[in-house]
Protein backbone atom coordinates (compact mmCIF):
# COMPACT_ATOMS: atom_id res chain seq x y z
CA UNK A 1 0.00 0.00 0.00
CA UNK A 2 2.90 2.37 0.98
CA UNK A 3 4.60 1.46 -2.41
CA UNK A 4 1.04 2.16 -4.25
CA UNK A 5 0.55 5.25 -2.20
CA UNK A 6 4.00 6.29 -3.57
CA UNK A 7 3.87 5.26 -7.19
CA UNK A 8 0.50 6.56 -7.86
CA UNK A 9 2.00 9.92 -7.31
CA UNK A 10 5.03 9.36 -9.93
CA UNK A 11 2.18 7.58 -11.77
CA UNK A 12 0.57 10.88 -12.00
CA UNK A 13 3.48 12.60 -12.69
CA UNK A 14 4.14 10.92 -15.48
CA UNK A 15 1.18 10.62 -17.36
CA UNK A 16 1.35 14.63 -16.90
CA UNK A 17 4.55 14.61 -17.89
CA UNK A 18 3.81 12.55 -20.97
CA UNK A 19 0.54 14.36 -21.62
CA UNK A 20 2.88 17.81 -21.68
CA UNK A 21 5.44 16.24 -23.66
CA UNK A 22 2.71 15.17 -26.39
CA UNK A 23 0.72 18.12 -25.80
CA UNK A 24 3.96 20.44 -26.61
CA UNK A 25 5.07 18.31 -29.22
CA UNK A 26 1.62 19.06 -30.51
CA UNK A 27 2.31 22.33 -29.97
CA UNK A 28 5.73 22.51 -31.47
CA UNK A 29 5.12 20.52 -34.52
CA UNK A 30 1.92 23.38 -35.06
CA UNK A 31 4.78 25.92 -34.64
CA UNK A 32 6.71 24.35 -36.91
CA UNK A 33 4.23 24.05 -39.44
CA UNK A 34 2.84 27.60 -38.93
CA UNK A 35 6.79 28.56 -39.57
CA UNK A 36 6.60 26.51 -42.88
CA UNK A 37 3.43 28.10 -43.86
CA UNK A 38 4.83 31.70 -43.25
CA UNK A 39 8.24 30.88 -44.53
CA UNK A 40 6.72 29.50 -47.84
CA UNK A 41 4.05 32.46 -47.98
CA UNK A 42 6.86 34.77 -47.61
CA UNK A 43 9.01 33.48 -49.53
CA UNK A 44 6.52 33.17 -52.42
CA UNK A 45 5.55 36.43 -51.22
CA UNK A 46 9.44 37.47 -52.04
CA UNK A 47 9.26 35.31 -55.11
CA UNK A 48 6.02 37.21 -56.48
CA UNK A 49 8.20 40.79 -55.00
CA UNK A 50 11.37 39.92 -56.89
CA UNK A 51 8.84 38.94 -60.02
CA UNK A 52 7.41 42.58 -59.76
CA UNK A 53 10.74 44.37 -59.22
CA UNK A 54 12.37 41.92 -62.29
CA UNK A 55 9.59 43.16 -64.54
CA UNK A 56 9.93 46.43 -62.92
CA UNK A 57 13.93 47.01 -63.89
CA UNK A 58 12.90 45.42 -67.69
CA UNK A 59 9.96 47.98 -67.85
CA UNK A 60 12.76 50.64 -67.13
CA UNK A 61 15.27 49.53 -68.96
CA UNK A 62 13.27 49.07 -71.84
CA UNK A 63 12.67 52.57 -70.94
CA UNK A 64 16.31 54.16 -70.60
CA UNK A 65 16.63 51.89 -74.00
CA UNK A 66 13.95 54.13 -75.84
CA UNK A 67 15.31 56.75 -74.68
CA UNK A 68 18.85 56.35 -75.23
CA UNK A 69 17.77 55.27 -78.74
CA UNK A 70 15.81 58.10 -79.50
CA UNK A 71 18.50 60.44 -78.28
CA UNK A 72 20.79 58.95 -80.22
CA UNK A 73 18.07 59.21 -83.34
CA UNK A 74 18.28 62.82 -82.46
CA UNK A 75 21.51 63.57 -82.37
CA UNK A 76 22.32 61.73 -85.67
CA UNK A 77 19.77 63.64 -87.10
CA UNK A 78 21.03 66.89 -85.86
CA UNK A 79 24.55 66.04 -86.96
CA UNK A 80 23.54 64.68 -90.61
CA UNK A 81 21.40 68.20 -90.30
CA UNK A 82 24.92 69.97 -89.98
CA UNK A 83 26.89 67.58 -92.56
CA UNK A 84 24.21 68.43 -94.84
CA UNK A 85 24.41 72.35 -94.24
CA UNK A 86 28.41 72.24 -94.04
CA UNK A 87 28.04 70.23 -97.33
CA UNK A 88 26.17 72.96 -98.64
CA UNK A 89 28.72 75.66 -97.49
CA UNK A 90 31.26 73.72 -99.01
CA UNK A 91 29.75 73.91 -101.99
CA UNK A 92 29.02 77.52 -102.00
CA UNK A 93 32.73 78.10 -101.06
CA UNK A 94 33.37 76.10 -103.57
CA UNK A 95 31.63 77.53 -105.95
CA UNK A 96 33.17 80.89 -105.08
CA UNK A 97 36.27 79.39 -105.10
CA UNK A 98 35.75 77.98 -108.84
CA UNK A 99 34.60 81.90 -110.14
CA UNK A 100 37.69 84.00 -108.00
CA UNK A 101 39.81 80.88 -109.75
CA UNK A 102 38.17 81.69 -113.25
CA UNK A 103 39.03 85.48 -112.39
CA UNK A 104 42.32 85.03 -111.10
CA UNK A 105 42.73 83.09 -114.66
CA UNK A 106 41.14 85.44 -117.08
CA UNK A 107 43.04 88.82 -115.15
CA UNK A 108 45.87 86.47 -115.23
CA UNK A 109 45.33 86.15 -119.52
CA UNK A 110 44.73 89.59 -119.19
CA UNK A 111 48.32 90.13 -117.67
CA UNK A 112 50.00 87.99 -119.57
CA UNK A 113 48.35 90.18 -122.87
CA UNK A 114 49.25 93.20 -121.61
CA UNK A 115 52.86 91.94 -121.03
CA UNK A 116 53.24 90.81 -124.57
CA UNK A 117 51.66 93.75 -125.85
CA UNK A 118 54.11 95.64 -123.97
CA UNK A 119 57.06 93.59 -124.99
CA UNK A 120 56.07 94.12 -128.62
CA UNK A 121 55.78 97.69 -127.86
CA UNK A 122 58.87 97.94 -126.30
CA UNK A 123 60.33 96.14 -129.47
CA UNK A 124 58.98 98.63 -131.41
CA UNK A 125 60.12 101.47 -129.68
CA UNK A 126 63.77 100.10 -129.73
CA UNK A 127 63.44 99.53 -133.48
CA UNK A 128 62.24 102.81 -133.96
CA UNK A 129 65.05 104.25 -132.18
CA UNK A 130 67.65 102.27 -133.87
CA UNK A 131 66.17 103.45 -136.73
CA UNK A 132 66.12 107.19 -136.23
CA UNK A 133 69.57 106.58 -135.06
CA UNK A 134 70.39 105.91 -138.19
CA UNK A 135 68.20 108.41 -140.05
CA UNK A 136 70.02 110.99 -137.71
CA UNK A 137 73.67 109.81 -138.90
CA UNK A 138 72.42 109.54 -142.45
CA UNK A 139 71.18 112.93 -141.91
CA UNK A 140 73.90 114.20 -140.74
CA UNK A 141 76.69 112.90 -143.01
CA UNK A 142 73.71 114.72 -146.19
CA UNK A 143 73.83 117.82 -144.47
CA UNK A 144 77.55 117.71 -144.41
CA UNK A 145 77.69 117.03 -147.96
CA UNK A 146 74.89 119.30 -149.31
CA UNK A 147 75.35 122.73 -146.89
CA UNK A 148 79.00 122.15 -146.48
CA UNK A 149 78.24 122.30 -142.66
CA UNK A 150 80.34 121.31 -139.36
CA UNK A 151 78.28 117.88 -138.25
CA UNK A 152 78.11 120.58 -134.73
CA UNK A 153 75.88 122.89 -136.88
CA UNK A 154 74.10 120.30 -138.86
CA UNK A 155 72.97 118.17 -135.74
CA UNK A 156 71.84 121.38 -133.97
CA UNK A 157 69.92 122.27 -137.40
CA UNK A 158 68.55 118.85 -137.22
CA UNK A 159 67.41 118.65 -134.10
CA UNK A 160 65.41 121.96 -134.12
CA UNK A 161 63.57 120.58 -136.97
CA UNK A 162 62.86 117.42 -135.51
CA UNK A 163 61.97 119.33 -132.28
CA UNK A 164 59.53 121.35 -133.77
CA UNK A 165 57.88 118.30 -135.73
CA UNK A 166 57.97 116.21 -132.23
CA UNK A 167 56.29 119.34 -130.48
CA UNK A 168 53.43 119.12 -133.30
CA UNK A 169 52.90 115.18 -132.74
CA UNK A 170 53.06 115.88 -128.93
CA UNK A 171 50.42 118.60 -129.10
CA UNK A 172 48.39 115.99 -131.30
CA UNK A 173 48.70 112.95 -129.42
CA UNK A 174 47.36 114.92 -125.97
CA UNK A 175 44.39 116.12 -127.41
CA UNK A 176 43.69 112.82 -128.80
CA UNK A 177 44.12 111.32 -125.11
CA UNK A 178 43.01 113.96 -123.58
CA UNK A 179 39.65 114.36 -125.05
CA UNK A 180 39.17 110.95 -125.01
CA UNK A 181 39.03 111.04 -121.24
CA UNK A 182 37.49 114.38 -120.91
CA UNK A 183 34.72 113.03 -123.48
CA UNK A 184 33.97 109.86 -120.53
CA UNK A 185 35.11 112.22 -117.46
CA UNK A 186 32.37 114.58 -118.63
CA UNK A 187 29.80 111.90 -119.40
CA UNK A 188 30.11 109.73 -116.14
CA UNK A 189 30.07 113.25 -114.02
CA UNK A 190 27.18 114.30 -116.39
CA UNK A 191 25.40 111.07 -115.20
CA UNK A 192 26.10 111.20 -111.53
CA UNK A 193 25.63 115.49 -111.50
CA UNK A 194 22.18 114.75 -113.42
CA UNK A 195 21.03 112.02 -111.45
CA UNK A 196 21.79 113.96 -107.99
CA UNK A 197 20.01 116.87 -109.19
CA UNK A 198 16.77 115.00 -109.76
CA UNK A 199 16.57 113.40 -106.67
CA UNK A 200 17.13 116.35 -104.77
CA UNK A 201 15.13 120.05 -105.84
CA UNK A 202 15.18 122.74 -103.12
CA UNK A 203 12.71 125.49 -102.67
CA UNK A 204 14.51 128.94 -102.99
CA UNK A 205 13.05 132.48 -101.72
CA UNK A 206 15.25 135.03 -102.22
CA UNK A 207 15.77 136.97 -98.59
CA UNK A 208 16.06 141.00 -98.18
CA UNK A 209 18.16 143.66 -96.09
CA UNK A 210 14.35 145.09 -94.97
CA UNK A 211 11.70 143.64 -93.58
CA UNK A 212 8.12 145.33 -93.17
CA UNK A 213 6.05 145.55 -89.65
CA UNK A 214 2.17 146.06 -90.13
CA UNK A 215 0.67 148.51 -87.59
CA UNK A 216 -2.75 148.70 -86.83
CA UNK A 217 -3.20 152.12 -87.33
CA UNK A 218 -1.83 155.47 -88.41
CA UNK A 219 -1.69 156.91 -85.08
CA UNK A 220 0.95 153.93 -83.53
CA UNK A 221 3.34 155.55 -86.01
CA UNK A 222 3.41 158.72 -83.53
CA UNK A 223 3.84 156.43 -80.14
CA UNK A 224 7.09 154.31 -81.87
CA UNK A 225 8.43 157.56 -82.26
CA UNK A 226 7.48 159.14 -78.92
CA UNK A 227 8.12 162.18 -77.44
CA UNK A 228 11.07 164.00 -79.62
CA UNK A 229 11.98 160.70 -80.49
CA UNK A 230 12.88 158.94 -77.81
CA UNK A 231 11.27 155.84 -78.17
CA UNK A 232 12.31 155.31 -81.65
CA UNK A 233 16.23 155.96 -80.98
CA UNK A 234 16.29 153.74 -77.41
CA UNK A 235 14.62 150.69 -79.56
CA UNK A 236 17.70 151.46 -82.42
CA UNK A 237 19.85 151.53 -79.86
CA UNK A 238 18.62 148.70 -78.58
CA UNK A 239 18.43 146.04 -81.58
CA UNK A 240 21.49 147.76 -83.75
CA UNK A 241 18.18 148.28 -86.59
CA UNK A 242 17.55 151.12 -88.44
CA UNK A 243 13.72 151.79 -88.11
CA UNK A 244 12.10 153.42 -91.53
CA UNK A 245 9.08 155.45 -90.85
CA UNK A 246 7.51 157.07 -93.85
CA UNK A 247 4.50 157.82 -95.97
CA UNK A 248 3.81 154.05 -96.27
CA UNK A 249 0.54 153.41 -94.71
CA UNK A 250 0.24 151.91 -91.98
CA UNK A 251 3.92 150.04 -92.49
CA UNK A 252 7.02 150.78 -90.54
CA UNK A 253 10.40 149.04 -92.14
CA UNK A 254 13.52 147.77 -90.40
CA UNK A 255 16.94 147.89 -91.84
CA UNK A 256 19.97 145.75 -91.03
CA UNK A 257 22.82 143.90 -92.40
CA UNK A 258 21.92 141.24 -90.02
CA UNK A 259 18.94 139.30 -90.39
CA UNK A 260 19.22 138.12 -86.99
CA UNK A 261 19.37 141.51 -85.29
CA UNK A 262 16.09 142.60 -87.59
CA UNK A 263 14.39 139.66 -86.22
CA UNK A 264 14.83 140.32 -82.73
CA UNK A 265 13.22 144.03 -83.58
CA UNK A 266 10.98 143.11 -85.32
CA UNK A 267 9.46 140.48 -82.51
CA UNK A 268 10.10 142.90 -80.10
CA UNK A 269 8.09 145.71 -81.73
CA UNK A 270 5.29 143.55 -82.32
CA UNK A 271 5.40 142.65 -78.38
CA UNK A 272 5.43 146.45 -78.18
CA UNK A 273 2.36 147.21 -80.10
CA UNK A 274 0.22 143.86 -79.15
CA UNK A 275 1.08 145.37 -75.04
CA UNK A 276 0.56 149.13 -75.97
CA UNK A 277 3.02 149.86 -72.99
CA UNK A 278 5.89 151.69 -75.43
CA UNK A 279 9.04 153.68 -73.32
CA UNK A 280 12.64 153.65 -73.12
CA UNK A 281 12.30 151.31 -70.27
CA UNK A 282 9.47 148.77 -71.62
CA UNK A 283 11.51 148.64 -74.92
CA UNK A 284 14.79 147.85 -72.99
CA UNK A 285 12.72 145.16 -71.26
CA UNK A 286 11.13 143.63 -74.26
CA UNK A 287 14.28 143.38 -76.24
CA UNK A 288 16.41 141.83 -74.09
CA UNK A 289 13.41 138.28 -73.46
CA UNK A 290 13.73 138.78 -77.35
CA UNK A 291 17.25 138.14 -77.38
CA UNK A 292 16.91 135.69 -74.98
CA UNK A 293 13.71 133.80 -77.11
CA UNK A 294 15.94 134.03 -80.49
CA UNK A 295 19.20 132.32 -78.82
CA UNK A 296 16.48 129.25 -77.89
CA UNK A 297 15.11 129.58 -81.58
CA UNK A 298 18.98 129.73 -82.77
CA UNK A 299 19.59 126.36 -80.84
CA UNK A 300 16.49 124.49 -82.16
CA UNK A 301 16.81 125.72 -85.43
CA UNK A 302 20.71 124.30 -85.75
CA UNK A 303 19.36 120.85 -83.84
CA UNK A 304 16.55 120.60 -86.42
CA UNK A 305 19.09 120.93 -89.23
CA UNK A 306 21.25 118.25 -87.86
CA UNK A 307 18.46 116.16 -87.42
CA UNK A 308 17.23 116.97 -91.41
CA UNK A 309 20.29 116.52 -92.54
CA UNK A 310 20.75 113.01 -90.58
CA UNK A 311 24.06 114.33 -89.19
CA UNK A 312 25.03 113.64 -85.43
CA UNK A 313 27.45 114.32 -82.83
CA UNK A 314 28.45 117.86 -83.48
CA UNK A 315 28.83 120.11 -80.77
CA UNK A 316 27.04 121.91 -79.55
CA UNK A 317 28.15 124.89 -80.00
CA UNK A 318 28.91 124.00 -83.59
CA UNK A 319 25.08 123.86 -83.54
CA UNK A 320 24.36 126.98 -82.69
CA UNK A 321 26.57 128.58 -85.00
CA UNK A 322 24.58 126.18 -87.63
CA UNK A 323 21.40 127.92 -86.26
CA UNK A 324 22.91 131.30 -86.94
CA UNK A 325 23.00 130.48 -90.12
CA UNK A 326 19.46 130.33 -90.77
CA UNK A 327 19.90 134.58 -90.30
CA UNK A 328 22.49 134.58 -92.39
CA UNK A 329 21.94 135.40 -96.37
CA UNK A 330 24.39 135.29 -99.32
CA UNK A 331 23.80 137.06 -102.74
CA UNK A 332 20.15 136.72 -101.17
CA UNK A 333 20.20 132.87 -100.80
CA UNK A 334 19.83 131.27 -96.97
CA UNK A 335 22.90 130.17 -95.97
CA UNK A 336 21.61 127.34 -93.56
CA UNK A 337 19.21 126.22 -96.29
CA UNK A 338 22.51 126.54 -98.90
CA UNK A 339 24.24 124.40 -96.33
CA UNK A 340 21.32 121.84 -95.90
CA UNK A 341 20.91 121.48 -99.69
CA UNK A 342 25.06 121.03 -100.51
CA UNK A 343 24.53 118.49 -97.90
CA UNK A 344 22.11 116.31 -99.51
CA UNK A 345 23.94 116.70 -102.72
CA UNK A 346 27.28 115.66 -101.15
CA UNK A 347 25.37 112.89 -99.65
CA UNK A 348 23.58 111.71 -103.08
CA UNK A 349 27.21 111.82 -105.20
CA UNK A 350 28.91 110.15 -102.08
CA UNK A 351 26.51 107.15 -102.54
CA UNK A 352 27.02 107.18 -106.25
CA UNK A 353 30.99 107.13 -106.06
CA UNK A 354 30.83 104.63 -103.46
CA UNK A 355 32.56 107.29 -100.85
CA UNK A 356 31.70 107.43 -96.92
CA UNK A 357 28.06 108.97 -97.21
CA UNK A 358 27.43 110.49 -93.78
CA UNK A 359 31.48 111.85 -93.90
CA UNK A 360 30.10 113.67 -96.92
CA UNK A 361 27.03 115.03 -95.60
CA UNK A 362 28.63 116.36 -92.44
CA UNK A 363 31.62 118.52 -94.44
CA UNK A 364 28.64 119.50 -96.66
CA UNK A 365 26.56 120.64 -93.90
CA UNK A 366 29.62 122.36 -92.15
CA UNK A 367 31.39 124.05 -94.98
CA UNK A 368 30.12 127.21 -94.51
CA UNK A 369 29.95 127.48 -90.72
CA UNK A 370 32.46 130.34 -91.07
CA UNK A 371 29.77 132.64 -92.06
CA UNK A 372 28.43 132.49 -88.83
CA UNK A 373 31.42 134.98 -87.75
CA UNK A 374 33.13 136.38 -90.43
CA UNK A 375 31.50 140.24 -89.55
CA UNK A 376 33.81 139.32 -86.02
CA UNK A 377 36.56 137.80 -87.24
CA UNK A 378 38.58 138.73 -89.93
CA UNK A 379 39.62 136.56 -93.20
CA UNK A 380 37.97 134.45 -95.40
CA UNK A 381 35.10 132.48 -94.09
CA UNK A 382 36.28 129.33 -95.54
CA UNK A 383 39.23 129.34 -93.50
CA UNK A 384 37.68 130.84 -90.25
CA UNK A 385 35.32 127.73 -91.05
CA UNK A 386 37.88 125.03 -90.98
CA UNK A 387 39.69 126.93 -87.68
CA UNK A 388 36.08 126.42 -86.19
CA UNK A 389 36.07 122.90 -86.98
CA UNK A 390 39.62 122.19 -85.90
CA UNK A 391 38.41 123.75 -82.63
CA UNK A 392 35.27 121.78 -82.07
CA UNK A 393 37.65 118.35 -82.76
CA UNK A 394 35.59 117.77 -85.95
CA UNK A 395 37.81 114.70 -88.46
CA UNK A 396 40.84 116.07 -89.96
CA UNK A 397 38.88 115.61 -93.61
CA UNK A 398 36.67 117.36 -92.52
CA UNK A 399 38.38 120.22 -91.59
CA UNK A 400 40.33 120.10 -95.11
CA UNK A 401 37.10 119.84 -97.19
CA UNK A 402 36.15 123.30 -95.52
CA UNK A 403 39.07 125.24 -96.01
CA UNK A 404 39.56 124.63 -99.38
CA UNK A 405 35.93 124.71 -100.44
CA UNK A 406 36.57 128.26 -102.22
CA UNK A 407 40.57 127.25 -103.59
CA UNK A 408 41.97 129.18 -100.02
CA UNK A 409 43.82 125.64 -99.92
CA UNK A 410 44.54 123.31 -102.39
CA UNK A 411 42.24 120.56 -102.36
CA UNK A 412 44.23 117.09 -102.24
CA UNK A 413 41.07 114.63 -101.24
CA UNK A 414 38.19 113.61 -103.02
CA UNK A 415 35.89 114.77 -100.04
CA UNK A 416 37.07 118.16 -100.67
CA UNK A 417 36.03 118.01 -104.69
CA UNK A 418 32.73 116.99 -103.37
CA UNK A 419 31.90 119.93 -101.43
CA UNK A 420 32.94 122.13 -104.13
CA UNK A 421 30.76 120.40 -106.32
CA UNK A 422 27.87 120.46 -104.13
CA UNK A 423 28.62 123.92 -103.34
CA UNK A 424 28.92 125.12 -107.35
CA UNK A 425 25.71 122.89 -108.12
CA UNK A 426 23.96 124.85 -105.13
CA UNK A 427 25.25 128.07 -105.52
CA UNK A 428 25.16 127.96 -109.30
CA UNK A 429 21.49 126.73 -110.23
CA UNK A 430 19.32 129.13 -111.69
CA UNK A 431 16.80 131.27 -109.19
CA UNK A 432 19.40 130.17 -106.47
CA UNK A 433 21.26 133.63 -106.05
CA UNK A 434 21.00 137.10 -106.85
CA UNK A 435 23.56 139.19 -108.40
CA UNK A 436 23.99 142.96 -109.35
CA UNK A 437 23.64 144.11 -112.29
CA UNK A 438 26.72 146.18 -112.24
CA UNK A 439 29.03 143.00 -110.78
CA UNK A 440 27.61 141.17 -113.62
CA UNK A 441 28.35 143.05 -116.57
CA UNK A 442 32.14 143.49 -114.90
CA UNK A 443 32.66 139.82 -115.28
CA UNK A 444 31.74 139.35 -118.89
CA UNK A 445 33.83 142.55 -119.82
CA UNK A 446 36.58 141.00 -117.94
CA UNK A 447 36.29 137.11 -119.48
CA UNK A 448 35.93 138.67 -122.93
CA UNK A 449 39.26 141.07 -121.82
CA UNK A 450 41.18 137.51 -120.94
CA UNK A 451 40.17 135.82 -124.17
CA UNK A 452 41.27 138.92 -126.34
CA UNK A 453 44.66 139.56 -125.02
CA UNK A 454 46.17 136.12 -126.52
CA UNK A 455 47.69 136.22 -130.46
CA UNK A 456 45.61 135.22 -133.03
CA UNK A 457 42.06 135.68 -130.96
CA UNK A 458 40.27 138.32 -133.42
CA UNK A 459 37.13 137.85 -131.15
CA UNK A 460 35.60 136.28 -128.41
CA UNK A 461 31.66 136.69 -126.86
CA UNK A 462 30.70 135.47 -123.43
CA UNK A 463 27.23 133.94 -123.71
CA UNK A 464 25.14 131.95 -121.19
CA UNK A 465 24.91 134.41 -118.52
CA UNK A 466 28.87 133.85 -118.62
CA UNK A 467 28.86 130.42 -118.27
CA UNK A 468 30.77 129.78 -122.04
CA UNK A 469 33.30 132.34 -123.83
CA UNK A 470 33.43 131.92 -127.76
CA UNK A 471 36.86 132.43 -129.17
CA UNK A 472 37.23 133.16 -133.11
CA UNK A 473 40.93 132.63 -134.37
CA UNK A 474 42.98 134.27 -137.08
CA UNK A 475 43.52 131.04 -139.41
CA UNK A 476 46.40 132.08 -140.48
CA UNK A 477 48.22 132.66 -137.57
CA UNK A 478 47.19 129.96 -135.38
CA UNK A 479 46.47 126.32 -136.93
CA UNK A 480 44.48 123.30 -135.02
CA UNK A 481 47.15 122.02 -132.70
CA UNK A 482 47.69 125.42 -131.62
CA UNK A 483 43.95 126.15 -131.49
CA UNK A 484 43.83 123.30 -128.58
CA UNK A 485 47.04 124.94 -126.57
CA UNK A 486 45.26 128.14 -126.97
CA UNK A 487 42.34 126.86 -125.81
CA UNK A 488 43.91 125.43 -122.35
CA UNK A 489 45.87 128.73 -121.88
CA UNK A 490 42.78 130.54 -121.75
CA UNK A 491 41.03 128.67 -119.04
CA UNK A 492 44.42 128.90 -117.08
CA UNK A 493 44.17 132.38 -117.00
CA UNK A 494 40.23 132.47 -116.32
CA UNK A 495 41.01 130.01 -113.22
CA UNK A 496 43.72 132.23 -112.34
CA UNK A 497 42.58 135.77 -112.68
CA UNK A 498 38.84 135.64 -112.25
CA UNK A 499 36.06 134.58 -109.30
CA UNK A 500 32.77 133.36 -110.48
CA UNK A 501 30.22 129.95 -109.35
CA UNK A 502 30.61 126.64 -111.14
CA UNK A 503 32.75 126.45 -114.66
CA UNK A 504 33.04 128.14 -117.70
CA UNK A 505 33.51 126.50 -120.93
CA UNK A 506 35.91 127.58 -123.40
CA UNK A 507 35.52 127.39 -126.68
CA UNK A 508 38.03 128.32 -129.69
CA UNK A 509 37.10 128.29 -133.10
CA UNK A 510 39.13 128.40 -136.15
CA UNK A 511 38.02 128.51 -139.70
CA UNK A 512 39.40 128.69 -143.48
CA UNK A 513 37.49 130.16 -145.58
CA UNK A 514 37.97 130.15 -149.54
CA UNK A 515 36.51 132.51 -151.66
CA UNK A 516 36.36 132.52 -155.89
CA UNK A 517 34.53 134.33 -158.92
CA UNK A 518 33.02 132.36 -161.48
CA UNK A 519 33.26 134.58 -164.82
């Protein structure tokens, strides 16, 4: 019983500890299958993941593949683009190459023609004086023989004769050449004068020394005046203007030199009879926002030009000087209008010679800035001009096309011919300037006095308001190679003795006449 009552407890025990041992078996091989579920759902979980990612790389690598590949589409297209277009230049260069290569060959023929026609000239030219090396001996040893002469004497005998007959060939051969480039000289100038002249045609009003004030009534004559005068000699003293005051009705004139100073009376008197307020003191008043008003008008009027004449970067007191101008007259022409007009045609010639255009309209627009002071500084106002210029840091061409616009220098560039031309073709065109009668009749008498004091002219008649002289010849004292010498002499001495706008043409003319009687 004691050995029961013991073992049933062990008993006990172990059944429990068998039914633990089974029941965590149980338990672990549950675990352990629950692991082997989850471990094979994750790792077709992972399987199904790395599936997804796998496709997932292809997808974009298939991607960066399209891409790459169409990059690289575009960039061979853009470089067969510029093989195609550097194909092309090629073949433009080369095509310019191939025409400078056929010019280079045919100037090239042309040198090579003009070297053998040289070389046969030069041939020629030793052969001829071989052989009038041996007409002069042969000469020489006849005269001996025939005159009985020293061969001293008979080669100084020759060569006087064959002196005078080279001097007649010589005269000859120039005025072959020479007309033959005065004949295409004159037409290609003709061309380029005509065509400049048609594109550009000025207005031209002829200005006056006077200028004429309206009043409005009789009676404002006797309040200019004022009491014994007073008003009338403080507003002369004032504006440097003569004031006219006459039987004229209802007109009062102003007289000046300058048509700036009678503008500045003239606005002031109209101030003066519009207020109705007219003393020494008012007119002293009145003049002086005048003078003031007219120096703004001055500047605006020289800007304006500039502007009109599309030249820029003058200074600015160059400008004002331009706007003087406007004021200023020549033989009754505007100066600043003359100026404005010589530079158009500068301009227009410029572009047909192929010359700097706006170089030519600035020296024509500046040429005659000397006339903006030449009544306060002395000399001509060509030359005050170019010191003006030189002052005011204008281009050295510049300065040389004014000075020698009127022959006070030598003109030695072709900017400088320009502006004379532009300045003749202004100055020169009919309706442009006004000269006295007196002044005119002086320079005929004295182009027909140059003509007649040369040997063998028996008469000579300016015609075309003196733009031609007619010279008739003694035929028997002066034959046709000396008619062309005599010709050339007299326009030397017409260049060198007289002034006058534009050219004169010369023109000798020698005739035979034979006369008979039929009985």
């Amino acid at each position: 019983m004691d050995i029961l009552f013991v073992l049933a407890p062990v008993a006990g025990i172990c059944t429990g500890l068998a039914a633990g041992y089974v029941l965590h078996r149980s338990v672990a091989a549950k675990r352990v299958g629950d692991a082997d579920a989850l471990a094979k759902r994750i790792v077709e979980e992972a399987r199904k993941e790395a599936q997804a990612q796998k496709k997932e790389i292809l997808l974009e690598g298939q991607d960066d593949l399209f891409n790459q590949k169409r990059e690289l589409e575009n960039e061979f297209k853009e470089r067969e683009r510029e093989a195609k277009s550097r194909e092309r230049k090629l073949e433009e260069m080369t095509g310019r190459l191939e025409e400078k290569l056929e010019k280079a060959t045919e100037k090239e023929r042309d040198i090579l023609q003009t070297e053998k026609q040289l070389a046969r000239k030069e041939r020629e030219l030793a052969e001829s004086e071989e052989f009038l090396q041996a007409r002069l001996q042969e000469e020489e040893r006849r005269l001996s023989q025939i005159a009985d002469l020293t061969p001293e004497e008979a080669k100084e005998r020759l060569f006087a004769d064959i002196e005078a007959k080279t001097r007649h060939e010589a005269a000859r051969m120039i005025r072959q050449i020479e007309t033959q480039a005065h004949e295409s000289s004159d037409r290609k100038a003709k061309e380029i004068l005509c065509n400049v002249i048609q594109r550009y045609a000025g207005d031209y009003v002829n200005e006056q020394t006077v200028t004429a004030v309206t009043l409005p009534s009789e009676d404002m004559k006797g309040r200019i005046i004022g009491r014994e005068g007073r008003n009338i000699r403080a507003l002369e003293a004032a504006t440097g203007v003569d004031l006219i005051i006459d039987d004229t009705p209802e007109t009062v004139i102003l007289s000046a030199y300058s048509p700036l100073r009678r503008q500045v009376a003239k606005m002031a008197l109209e101030r003066l009879i519009q207020d109705g307020r007219i003393h020494p003191a008012r007119i002293e008043d009145i003049v002086q926002k005048c003078e003031q008003e007219m120096d703004a008008k001055v500047r605006e009027v020289g800007e304006q030009a500039t502007f009109d004449a599309g030249v820029h970067g003058i200074h600015p007191e160059v400008v004002r000087l331009l706007g003087q101008l406007r004021y200023r007259t020549s033989f009754t022409q505007n100066v600043l209008q003359h100026s404005l007009e010589v530079s158009a045609l500068c301009g227009m010639m410029a572009a047909e010679l192929g010359m700097d255009v706006k170089k030519a309209k600035r020296a024509g627009l500046l040429h005659d800035i000397g006339k903006a002071v030449d009544h306060e500084v002395e000399g001509p106002h060509a030359l005050i001009g170019a010191d003006l210029a030189k002052k005011y840091n204008e281009n050295q061409e510049i300065i040389h096309a004014v000075a020698a616009h009127h022959e006070d220098q030598r003109p030695s560039t072709a900017l400088a011919v320009l502006v004379q031309a532009g300045d003749s073709i202004s100055g020169a065109r009919p309706g442009a300037r006004k000269e006295l009668l007196e002044n005119y009749v002086k320079r005929l008498e004295d182009l027909e006095g140059i003509a007649t004091s040369f040997d063998g002219v028996s008469k000579a008649y300016a015609i075309q308001a003196g733009r031609e002289i007619r010279v008739m010849v003694n035929s028997e004292n002066v034959d046709d190679d000396a008619t062309y010498m005599l010709c050339k002499d007299i326009a030397g001495k017409i260049e060198k003795d007289l002034t006058y706008p534009g050219q004169i043409r010369v023109t000798v003319i020698r005739e035979r006449r034979a006369v008979g009687f039929a009985k």
